[in-house]
Protein backbone atom coordinates (compact mmCIF):
# COMPACT_ATOMS: atom_id res chain seq x y z
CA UNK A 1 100.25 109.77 109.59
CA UNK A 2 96.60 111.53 109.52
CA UNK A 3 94.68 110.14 106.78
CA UNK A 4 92.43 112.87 106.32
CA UNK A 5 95.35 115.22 105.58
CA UNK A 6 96.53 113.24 103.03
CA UNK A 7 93.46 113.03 101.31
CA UNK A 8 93.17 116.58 101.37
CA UNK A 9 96.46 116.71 99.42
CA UNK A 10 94.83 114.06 97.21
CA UNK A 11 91.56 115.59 96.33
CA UNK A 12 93.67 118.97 95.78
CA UNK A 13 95.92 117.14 93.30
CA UNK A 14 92.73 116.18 91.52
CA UNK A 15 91.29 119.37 91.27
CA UNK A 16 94.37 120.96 89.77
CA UNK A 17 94.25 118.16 87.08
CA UNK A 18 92.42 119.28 83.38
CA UNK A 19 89.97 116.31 83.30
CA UNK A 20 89.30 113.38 85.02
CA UNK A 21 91.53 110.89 82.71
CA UNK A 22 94.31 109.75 84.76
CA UNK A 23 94.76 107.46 87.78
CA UNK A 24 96.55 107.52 91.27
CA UNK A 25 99.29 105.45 92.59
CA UNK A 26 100.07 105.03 96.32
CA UNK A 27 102.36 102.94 98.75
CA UNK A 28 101.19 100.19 100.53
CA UNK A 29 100.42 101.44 104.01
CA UNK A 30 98.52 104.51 102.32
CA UNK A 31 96.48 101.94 100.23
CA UNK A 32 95.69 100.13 103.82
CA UNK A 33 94.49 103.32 105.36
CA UNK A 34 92.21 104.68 102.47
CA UNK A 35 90.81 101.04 102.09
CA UNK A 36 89.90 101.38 105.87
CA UNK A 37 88.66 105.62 105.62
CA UNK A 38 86.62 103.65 102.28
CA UNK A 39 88.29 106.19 100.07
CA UNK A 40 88.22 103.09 98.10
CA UNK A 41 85.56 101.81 96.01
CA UNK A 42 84.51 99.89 92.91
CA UNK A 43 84.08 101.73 90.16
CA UNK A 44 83.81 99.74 85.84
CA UNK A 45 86.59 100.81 83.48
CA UNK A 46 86.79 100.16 80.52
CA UNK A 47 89.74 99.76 77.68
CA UNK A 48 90.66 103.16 77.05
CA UNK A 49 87.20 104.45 77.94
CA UNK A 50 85.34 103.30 74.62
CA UNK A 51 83.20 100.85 76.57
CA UNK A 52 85.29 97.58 75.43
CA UNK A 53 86.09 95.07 78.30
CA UNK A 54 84.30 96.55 80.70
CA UNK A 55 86.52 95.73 84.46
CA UNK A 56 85.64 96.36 87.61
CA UNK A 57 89.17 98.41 89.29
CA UNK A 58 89.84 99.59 92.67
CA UNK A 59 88.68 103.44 92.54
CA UNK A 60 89.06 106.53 94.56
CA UNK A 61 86.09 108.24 95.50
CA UNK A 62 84.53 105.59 93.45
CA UNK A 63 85.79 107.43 90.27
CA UNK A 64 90.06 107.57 89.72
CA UNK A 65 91.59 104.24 89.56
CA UNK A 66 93.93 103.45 92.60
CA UNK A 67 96.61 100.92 92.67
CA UNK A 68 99.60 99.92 94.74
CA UNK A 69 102.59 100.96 93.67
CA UNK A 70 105.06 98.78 95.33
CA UNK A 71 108.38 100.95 94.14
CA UNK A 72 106.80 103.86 96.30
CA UNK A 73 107.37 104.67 100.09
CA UNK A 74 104.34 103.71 102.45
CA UNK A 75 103.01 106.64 102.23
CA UNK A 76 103.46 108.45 99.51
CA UNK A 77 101.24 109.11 96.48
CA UNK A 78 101.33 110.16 92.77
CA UNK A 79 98.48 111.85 90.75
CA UNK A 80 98.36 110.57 87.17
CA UNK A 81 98.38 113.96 84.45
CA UNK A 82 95.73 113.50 81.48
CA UNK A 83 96.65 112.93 78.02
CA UNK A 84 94.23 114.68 76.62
């Protein structure tokens, strides 16, 4: 599977979103592959964005947070939608 297609499917999935508040999920394989294309990046959270307990996550682009989702297929991805 091309990466770069799928992160074109990605990054349009982000745009279409309202604001930048949500996160992504992906399979494992997918994970792998962005890791590699380093689509992946640290980037500080924080709890519920108020600037408590400050973490350093696993982000896309440096900016969404990423984690595997082991329930999905290899390859396949999900686009958090904002709550607010």
């Amino acid at each position: 599977m091309q990466i770069e297609k799928i992160t074109e499917e990605i990054d349009r999935e982000i745009l279409s979103r309202s604001s930048d508040k949500f996160g992504i999920k992906v399979g494992g394989e997918l994970y792998i592959a962005l890791a590699e294309a380093q689509k992946i990046k640290k980037a500080t959270f924080s709890a519920l964005g108020t600037g408590a307990f400050p973490e350093e996550l696993p982000a896309y682009d440096g900016k969404y947070f990423i984690y595997h989702d082991w329930e999905l297929g290899d390859w396949d991805f999900k686009v958090g939608v904002p709550t607010d």
